[in-house]
Protein backbone atom coordinates (compact mmCIF):
# COMPACT_ATOMS: atom_id res chain seq x y z
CA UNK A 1 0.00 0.00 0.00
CA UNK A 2 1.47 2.89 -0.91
CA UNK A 3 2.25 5.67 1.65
CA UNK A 4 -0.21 8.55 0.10
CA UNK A 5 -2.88 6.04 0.73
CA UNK A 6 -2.17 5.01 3.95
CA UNK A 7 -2.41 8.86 4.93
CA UNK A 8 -5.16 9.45 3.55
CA UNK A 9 -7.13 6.42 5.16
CA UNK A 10 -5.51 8.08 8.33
CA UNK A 11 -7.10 10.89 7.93
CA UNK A 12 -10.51 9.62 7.17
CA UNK A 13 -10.39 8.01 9.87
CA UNK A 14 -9.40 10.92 12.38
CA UNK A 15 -11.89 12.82 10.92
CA UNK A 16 -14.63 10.16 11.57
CA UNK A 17 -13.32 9.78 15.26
CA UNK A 18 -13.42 13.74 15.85
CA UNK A 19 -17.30 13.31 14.32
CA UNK A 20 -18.02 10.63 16.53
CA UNK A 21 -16.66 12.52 19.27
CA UNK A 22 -18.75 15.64 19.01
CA UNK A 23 -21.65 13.44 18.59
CA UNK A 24 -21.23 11.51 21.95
CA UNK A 25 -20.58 14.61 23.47
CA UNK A 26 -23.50 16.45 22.27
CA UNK A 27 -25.58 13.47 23.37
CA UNK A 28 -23.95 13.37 26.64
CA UNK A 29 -24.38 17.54 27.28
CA UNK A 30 -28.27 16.90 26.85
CA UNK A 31 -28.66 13.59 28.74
CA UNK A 32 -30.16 14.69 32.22
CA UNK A 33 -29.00 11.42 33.53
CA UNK A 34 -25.14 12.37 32.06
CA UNK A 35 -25.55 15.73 33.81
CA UNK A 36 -26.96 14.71 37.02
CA UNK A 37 -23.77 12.16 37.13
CA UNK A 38 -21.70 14.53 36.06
CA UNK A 39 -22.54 17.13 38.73
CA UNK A 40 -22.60 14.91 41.85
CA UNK A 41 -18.78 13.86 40.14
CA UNK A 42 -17.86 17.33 40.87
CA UNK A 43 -19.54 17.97 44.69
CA UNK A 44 -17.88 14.91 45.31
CA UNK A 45 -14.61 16.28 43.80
CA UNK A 46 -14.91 19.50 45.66
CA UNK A 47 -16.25 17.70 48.96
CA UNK A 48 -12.70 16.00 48.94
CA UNK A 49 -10.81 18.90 48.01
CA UNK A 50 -12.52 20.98 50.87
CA UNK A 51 -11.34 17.84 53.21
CA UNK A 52 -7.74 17.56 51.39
CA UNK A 53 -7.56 21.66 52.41
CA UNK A 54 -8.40 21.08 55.93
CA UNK A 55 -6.26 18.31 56.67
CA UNK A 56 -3.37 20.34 55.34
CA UNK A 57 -3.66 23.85 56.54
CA UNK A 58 -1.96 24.94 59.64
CA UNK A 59 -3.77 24.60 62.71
């Protein structure tokens, strides 16, 4: 296979992955099951930071 070819069937397929990718992100922005997961991800994240910053400050 030549090496122009092979490029180019890399880049179709980059291309399709970068499509995919918007897709499944689009679909995940406008799930409200995605978004409710996604936001107790971050109290969680900030629950542990708060405890991470209170365990390391001076008394």
């Amino acid at each position: 296979m030549s090496e122009v070819l092979r490029e180019l069937i890399h880049q179709a397929y980059i291309e399709h992955l970068y499509v995919q990718a918007a897709a499944d992100a689009e679909r995940l922005r406008n799930d409200p099951a995605e978004r409710a997961e996604m936001q107790a991800v971050a109290e969680d994240m900030d629950d542990q930071r708060a405890c991470k910053d209170r365990s390391t400050s001076p008394p």
